[in-house]
PDB file of N, CA and C in Angstrom:
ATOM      1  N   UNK A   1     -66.930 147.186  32.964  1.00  0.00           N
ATOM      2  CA  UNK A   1     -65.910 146.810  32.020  1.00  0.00           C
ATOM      3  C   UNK A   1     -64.882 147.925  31.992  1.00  0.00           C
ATOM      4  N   UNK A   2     -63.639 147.162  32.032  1.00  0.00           N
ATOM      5  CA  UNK A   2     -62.678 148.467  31.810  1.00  0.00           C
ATOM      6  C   UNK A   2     -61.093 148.013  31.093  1.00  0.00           C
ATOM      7  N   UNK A   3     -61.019 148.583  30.288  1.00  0.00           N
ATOM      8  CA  UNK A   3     -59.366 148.448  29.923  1.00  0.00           C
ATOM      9  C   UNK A   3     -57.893 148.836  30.709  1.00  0.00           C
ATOM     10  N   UNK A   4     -57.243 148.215  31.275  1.00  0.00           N
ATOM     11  CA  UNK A   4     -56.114 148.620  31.630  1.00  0.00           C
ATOM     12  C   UNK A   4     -54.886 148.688  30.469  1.00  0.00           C
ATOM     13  N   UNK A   5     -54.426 149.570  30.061  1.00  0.00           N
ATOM     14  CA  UNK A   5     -53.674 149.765  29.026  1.00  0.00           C
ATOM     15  C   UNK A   5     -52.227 149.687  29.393  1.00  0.00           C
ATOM     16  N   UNK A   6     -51.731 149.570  30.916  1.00  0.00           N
ATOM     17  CA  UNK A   6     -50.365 148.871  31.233  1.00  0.00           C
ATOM     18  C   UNK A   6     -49.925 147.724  31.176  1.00  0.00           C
ATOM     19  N   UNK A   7     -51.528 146.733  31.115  1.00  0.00           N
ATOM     20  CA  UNK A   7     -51.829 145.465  30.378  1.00  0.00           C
ATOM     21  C   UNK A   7     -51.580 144.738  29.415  1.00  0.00           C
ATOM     22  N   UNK A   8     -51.527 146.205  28.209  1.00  0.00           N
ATOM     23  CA  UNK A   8     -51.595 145.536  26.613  1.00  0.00           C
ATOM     24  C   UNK A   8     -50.623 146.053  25.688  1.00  0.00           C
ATOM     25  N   UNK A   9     -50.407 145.323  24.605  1.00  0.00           N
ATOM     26  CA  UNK A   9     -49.400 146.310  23.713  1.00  0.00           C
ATOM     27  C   UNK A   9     -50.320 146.505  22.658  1.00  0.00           C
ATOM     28  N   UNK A  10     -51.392 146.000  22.639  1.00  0.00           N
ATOM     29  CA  UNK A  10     -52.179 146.098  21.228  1.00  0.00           C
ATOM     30  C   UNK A  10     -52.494 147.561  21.313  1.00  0.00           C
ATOM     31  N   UNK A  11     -52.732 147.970  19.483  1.00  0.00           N
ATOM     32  CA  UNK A  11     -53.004 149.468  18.995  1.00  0.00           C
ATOM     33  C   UNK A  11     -54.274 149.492  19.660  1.00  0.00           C
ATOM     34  N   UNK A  12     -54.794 150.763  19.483  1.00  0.00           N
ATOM     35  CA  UNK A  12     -56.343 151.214  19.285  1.00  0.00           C
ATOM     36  C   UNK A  12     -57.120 150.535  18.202  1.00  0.00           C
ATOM     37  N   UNK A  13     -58.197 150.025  18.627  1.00  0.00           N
ATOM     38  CA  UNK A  13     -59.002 149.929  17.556  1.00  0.00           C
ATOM     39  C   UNK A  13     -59.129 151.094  16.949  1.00  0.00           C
ATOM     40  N   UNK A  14     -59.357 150.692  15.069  1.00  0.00           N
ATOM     41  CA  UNK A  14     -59.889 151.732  14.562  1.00  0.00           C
ATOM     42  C   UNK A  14     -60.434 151.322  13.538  1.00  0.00           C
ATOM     43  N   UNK A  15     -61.364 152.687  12.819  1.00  0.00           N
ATOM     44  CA  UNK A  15     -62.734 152.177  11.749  1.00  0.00           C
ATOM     45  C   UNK A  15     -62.077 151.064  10.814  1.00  0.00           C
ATOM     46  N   UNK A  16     -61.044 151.209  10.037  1.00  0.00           N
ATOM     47  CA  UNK A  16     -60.361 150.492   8.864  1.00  0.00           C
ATOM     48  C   UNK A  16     -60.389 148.999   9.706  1.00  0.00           C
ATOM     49  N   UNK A  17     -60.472 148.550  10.702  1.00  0.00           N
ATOM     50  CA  UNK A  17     -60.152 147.246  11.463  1.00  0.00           C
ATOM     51  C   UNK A  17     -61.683 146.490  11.532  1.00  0.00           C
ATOM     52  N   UNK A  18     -63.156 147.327  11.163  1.00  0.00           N
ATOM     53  CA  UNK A  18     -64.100 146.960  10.437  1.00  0.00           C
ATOM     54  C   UNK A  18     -64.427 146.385   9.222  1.00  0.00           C
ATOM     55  N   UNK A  19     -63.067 147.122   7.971  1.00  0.00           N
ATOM     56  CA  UNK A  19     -63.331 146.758   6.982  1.00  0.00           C
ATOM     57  C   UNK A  19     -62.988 145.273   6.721  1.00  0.00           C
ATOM     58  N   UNK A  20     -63.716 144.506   6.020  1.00  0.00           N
ATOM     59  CA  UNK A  20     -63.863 143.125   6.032  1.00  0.00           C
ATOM     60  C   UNK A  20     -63.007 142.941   4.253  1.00  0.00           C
ATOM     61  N   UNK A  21     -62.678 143.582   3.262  1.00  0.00           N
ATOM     62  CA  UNK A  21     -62.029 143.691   2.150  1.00  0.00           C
ATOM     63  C   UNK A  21     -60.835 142.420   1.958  1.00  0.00           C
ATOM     64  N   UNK A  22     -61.107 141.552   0.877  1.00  0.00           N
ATOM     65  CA  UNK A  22     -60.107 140.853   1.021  1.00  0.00           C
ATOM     66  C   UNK A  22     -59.042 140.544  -0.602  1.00  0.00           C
ATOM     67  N   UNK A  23     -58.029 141.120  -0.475  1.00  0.00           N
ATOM     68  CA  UNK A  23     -56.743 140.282  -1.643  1.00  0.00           C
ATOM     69  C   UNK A  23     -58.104 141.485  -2.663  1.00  0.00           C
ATOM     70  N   UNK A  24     -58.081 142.769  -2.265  1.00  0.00           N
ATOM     71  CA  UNK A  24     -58.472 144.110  -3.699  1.00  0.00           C
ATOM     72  C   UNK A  24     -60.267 143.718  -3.370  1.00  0.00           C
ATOM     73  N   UNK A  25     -60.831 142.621  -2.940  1.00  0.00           N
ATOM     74  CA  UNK A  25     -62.118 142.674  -2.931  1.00  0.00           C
ATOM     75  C   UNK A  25     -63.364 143.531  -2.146  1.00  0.00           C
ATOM     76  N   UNK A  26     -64.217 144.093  -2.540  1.00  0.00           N
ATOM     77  CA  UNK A  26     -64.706 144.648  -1.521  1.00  0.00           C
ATOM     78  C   UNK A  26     -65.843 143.594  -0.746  1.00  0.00           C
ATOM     79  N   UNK A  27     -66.203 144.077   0.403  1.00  0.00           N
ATOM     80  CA  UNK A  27     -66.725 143.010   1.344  1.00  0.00           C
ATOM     81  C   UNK A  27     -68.042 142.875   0.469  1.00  0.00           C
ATOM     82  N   UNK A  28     -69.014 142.103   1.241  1.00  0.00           N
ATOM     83  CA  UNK A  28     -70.023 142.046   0.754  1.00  0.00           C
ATOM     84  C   UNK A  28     -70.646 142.866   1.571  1.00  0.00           C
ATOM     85  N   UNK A  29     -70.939 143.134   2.652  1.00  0.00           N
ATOM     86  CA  UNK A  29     -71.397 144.128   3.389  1.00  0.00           C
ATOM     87  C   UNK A  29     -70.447 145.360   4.366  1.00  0.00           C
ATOM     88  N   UNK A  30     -71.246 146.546   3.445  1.00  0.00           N
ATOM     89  CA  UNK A  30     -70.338 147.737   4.445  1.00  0.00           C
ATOM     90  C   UNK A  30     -70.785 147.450   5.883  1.00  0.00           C
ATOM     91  N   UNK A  31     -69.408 147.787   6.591  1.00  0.00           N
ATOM     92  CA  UNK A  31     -69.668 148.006   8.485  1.00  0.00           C
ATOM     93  C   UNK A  31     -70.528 149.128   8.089  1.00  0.00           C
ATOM     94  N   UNK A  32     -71.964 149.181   9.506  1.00  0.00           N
ATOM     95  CA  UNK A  32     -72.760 150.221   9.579  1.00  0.00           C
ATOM     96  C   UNK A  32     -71.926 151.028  10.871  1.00  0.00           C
ATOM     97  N   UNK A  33     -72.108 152.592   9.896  1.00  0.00           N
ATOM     98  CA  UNK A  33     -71.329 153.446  10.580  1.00  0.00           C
ATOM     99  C   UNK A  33     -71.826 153.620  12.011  1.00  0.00           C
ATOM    100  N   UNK A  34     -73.006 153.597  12.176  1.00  0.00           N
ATOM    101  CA  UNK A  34     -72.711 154.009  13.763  1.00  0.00           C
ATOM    102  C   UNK A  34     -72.669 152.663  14.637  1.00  0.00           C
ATOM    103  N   UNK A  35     -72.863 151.438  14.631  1.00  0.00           N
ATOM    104  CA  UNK A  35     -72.658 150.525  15.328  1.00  0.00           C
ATOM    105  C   UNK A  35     -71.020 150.785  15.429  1.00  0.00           C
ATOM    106  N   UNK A  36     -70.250 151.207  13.820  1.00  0.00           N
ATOM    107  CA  UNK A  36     -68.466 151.288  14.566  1.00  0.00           C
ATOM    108  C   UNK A  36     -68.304 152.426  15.639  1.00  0.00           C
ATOM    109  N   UNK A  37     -69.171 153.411  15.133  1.00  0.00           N
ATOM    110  CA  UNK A  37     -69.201 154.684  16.121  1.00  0.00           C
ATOM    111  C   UNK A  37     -69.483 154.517  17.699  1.00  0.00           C
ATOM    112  N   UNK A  38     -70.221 153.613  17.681  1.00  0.00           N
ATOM    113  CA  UNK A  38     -70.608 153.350  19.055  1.00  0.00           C
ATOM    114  C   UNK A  38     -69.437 152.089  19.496  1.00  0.00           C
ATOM    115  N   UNK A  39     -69.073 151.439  18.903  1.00  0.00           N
ATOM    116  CA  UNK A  39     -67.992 150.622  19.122  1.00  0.00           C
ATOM    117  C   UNK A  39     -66.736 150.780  19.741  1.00  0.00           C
ATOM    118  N   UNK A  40     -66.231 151.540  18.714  1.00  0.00           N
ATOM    119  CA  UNK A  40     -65.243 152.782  19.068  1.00  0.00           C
ATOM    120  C   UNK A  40     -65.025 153.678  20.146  1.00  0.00           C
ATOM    121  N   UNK A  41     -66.455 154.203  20.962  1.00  0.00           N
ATOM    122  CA  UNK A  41     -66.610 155.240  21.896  1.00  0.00           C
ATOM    123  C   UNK A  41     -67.047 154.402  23.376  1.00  0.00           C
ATOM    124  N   UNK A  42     -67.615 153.220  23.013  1.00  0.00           N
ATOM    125  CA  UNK A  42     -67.521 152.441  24.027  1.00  0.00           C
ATOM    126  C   UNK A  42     -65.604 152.060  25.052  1.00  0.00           C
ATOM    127  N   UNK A  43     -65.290 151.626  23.714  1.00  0.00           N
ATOM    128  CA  UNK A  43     -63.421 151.422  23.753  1.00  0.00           C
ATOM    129  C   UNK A  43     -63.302 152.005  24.778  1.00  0.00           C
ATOM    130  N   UNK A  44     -63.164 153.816  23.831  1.00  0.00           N
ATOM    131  CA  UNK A  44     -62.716 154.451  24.790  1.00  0.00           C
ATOM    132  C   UNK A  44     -62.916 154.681  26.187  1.00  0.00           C
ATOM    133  N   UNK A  45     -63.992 154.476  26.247  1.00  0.00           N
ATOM    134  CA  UNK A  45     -65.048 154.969  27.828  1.00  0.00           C
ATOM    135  C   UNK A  45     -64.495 153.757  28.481  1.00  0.00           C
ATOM    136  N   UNK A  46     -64.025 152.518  28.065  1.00  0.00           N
ATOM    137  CA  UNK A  46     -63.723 151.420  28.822  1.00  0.00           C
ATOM    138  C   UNK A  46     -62.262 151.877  29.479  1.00  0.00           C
ATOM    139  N   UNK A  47     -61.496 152.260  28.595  1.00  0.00           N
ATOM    140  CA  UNK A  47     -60.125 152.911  28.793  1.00  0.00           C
ATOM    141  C   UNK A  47     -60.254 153.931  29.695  1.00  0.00           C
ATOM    142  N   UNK A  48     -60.671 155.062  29.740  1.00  0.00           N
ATOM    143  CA  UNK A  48     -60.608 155.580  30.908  1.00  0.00           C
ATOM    144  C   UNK A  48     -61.032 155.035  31.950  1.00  0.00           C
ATOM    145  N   UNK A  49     -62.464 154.536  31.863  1.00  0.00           N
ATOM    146  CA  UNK A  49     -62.718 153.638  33.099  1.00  0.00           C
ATOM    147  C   UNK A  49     -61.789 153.167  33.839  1.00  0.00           C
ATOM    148  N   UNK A  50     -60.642 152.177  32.724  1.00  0.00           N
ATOM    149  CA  UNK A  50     -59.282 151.901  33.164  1.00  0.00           C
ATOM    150  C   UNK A  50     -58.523 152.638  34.016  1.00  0.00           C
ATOM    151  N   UNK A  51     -58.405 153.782  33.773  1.00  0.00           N
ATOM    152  CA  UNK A  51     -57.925 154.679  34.656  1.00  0.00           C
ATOM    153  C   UNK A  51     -58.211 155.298  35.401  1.00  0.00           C
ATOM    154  N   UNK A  52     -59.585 155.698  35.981  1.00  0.00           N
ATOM    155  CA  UNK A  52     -59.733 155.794  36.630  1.00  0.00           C
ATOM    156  C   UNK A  52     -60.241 154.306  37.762  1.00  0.00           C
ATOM    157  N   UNK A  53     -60.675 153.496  37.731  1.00  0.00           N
ATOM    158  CA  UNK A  53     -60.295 152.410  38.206  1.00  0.00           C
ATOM    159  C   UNK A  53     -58.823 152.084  38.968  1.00  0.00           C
ATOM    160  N   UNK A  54     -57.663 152.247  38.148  1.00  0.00           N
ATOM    161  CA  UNK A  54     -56.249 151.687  38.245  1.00  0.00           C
ATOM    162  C   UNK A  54     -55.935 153.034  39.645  1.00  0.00           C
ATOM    163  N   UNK A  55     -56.689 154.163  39.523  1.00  0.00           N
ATOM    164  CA  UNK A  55     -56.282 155.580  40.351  1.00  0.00           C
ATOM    165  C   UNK A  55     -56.854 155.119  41.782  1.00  0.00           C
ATOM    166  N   UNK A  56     -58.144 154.645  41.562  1.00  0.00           N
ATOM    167  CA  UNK A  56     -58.713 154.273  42.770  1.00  0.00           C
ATOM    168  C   UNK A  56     -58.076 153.112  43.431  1.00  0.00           C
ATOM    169  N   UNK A  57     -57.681 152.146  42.812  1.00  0.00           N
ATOM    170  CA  UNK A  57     -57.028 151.423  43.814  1.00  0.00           C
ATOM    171  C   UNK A  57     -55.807 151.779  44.123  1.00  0.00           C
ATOM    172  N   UNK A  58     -54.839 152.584  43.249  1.00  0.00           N
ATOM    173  CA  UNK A  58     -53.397 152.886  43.790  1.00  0.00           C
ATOM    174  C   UNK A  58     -54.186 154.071  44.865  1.00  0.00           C
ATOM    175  N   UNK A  59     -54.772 154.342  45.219  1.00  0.00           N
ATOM    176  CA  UNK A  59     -55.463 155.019  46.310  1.00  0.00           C
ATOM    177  C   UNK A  59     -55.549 154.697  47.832  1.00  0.00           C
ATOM    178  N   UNK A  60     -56.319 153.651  47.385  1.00  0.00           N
ATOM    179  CA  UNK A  60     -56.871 152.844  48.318  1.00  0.00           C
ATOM    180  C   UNK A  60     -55.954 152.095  48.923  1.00  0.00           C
ATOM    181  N   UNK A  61     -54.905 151.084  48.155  1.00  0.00           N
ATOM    182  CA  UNK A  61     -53.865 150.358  48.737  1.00  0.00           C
ATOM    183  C   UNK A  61     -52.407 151.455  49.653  1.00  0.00           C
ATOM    184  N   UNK A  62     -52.660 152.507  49.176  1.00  0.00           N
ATOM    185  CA  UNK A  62     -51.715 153.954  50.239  1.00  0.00           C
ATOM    186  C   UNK A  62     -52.549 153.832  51.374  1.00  0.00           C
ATOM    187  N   UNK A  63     -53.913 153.579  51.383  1.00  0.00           N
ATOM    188  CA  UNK A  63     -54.913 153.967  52.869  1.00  0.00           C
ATOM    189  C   UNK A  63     -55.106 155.879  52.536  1.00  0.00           C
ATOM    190  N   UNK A  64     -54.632 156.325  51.479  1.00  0.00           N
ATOM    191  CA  UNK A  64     -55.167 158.178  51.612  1.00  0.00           C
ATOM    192  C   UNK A  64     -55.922 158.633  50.512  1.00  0.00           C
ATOM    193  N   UNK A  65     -56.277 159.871  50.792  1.00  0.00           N
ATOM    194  CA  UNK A  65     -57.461 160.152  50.227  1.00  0.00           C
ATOM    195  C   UNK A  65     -57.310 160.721  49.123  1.00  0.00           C
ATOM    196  N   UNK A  66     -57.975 160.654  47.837  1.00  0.00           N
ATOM    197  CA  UNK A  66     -58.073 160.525  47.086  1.00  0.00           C
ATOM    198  C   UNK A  66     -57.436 162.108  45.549  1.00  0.00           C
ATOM    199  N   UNK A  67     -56.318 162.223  45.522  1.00  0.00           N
ATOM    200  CA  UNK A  67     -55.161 163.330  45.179  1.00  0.00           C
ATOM    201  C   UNK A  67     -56.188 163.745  43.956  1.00  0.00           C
ATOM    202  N   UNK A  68     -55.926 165.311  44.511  1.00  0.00           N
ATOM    203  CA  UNK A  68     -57.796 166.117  44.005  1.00  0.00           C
ATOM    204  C   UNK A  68     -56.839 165.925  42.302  1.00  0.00           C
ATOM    205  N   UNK A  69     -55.362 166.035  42.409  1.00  0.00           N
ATOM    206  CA  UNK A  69     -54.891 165.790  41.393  1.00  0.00           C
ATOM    207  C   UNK A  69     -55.624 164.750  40.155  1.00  0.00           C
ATOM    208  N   UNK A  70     -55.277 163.669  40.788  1.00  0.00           N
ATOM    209  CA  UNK A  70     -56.003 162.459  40.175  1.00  0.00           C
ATOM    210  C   UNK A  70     -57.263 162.389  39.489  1.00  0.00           C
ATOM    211  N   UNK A  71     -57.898 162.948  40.810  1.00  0.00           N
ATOM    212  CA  UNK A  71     -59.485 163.541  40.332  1.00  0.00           C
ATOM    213  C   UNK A  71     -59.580 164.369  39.040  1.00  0.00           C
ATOM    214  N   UNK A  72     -58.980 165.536  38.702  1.00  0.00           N
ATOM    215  CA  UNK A  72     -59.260 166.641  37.678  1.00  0.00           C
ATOM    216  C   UNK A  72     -58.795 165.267  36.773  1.00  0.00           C
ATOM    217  N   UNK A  73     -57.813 164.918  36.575  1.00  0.00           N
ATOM    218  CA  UNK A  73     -57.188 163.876  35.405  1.00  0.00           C
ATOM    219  C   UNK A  73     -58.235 162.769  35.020  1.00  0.00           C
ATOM    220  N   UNK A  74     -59.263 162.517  35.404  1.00  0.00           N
ATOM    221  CA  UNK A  74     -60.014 161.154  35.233  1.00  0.00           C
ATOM    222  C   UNK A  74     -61.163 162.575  34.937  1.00  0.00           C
ATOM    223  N   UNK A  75     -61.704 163.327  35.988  1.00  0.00           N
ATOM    224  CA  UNK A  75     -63.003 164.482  35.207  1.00  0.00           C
ATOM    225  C   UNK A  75     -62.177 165.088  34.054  1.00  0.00           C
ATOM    226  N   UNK A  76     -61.250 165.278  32.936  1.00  0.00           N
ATOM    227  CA  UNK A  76     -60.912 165.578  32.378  1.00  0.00           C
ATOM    228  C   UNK A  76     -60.731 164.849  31.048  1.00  0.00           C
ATOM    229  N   UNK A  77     -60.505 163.446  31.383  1.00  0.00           N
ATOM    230  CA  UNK A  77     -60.355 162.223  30.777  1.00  0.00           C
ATOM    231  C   UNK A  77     -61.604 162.370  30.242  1.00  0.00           C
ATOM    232  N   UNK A  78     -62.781 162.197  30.718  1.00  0.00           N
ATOM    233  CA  UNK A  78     -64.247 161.919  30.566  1.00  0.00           C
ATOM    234  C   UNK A  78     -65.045 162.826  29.896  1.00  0.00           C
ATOM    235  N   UNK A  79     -64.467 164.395  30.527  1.00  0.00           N
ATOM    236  CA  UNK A  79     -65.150 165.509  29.723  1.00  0.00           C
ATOM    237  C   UNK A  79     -64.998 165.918  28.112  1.00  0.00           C
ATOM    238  N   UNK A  80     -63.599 165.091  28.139  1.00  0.00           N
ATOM    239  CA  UNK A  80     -62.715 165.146  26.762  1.00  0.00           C
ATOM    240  C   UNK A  80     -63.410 164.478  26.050  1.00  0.00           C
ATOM    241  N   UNK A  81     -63.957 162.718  26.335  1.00  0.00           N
ATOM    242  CA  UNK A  81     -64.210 162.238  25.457  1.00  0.00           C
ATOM    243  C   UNK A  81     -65.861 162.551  25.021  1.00  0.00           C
ATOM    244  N   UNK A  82     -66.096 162.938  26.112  1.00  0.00           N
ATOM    245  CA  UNK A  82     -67.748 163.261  25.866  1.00  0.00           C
ATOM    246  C   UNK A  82     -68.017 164.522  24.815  1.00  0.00           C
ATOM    247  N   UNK A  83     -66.640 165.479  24.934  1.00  0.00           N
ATOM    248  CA  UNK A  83     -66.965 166.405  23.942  1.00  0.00           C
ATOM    249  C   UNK A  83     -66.732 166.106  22.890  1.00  0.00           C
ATOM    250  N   UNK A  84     -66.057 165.037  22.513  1.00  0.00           N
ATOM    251  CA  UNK A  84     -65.574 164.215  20.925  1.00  0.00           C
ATOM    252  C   UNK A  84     -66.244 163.465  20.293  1.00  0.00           C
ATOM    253  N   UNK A  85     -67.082 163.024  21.160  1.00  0.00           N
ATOM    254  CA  UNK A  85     -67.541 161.668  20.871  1.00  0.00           C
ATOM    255  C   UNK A  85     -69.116 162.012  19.660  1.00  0.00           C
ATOM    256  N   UNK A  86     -68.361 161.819  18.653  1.00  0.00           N
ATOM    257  CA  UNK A  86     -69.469 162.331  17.641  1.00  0.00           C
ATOM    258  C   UNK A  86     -71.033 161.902  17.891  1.00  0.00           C
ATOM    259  N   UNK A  87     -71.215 160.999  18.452  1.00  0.00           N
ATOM    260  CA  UNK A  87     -72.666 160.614  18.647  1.00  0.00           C
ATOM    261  C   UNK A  87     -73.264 160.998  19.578  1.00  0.00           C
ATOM    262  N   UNK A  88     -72.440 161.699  20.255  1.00  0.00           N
ATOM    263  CA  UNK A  88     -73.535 162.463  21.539  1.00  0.00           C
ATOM    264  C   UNK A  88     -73.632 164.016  20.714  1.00  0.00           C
ATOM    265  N   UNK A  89     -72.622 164.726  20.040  1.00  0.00           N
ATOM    266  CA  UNK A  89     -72.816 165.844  19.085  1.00  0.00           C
ATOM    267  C   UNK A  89     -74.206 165.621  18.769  1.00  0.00           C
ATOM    268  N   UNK A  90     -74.548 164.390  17.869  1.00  0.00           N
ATOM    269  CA  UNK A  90     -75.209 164.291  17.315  1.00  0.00           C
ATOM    270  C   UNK A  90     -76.181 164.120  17.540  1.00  0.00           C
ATOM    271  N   UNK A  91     -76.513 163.424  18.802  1.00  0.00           N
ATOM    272  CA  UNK A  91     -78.024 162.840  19.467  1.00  0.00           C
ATOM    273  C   UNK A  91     -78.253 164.085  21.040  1.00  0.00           C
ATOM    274  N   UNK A  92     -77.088 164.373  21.679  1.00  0.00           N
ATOM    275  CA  UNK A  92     -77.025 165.052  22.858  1.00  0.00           C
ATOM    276  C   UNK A  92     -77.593 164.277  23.980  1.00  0.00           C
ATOM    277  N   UNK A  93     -77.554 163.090  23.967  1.00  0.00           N
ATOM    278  CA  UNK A  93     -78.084 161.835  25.237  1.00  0.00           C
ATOM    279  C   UNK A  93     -77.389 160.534  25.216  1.00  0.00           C
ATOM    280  N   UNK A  94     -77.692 159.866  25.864  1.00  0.00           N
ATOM    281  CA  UNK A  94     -76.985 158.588  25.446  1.00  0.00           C
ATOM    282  C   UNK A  94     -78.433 157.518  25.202  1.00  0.00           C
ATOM    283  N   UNK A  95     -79.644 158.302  25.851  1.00  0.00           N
ATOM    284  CA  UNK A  95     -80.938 156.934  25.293  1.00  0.00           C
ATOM    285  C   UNK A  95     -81.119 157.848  23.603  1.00  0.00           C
ATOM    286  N   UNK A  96     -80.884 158.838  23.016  1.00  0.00           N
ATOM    287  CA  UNK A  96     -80.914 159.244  21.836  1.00  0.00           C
ATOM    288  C   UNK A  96     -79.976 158.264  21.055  1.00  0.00           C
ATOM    289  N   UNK A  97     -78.691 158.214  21.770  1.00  0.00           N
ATOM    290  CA  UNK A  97     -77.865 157.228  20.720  1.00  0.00           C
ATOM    291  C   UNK A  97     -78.382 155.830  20.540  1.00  0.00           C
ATOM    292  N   UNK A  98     -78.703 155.275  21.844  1.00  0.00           N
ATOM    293  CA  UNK A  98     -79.147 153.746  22.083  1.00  0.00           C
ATOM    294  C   UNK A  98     -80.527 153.629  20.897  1.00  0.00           C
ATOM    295  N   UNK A  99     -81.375 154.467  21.205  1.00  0.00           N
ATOM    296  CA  UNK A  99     -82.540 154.814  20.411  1.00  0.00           C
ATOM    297  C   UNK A  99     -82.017 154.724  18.613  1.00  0.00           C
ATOM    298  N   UNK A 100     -80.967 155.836  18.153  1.00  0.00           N
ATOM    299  CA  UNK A 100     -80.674 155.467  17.195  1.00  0.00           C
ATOM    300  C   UNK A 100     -79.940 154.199  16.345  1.00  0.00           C
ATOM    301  N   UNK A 101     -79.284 153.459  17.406  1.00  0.00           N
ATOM    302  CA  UNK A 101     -78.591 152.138  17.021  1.00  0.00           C
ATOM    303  C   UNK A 101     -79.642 150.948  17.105  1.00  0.00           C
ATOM    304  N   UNK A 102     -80.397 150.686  17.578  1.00  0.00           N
ATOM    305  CA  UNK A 102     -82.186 149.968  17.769  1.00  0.00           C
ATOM    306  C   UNK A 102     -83.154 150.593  16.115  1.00  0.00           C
ATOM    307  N   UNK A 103     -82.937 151.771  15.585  1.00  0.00           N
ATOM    308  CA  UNK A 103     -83.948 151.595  14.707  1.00  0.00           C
ATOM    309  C   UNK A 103     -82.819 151.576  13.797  1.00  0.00           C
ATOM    310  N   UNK A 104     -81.702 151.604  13.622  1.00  0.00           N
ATOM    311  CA  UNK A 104     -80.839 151.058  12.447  1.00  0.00           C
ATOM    312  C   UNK A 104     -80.352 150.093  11.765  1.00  0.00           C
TER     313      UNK A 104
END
C-alpha cells in the first residue's frame, strides 16, 4: 500500500478527524488512542512508501541507476518517521505495538 501525494489535494489525516462529536455533543464512545496512533503512523509509512515507490520508477523508466541522492531522501524519510513515531518510543518493535493493539 502506498500513497502518492501528487495524486491528492486532501489534508493529512489527523487525531480531531476521529472525533465523532456532534452540534456541542460528545460522542458516545472515545476513539481508542492507540488504534488512532497506529492509524496515523500507518498513513504516514504509506506516504513515504509513496515516495519512495514514485523514485523507483522515475528510475527505472530513465533505464539508470538508482541517484545515491534519492536513496539518502527515502533512508531519511523512514528514519525520521521511525524516530517520531510515538509507538515504537514506546514499545521499541513493531510485534510490541501489534501485541499492544490485540490486548486493547
Amino acid at each position: 500500500m502506498h500513497i502518492n501525494t501528487d495524486n491528492s489535494d486532501v489534508e493529512m489525516v489527523t487525531e480531531d478527524d476521529f472525533l465523532e462529536d456532534e452540534d456541542g455533543q460528545p460522542a458516545d464512545y472515545a476513539p481508542d488512542r492507540v488504534h488512532v496512533q497506529f492509524f496515523l503512523q500507518y498513513v504516514k509509512l504509506c506516504e513515504i512508501m509513496g515516495l519512495v515507490l514514485s523514485q523507483q520508477d522515475s528510475v527505472a523508466s530513465k533505464g539508470t541507476c538508482r541517484n545515491a541522492m534519492e536513496l539518502a531522501h527515502s533512508d531519511m524519510a523512514l528514519a525520521d518517521w521511525l524516530q517520531n513515531c510515538p509507538m515504537y518510543s514506546e514499545h521499541r518493535s513493531p510485534a510490541a505495538m501489534l501485541d499492544s493493539i490485540k490486548s486493547s
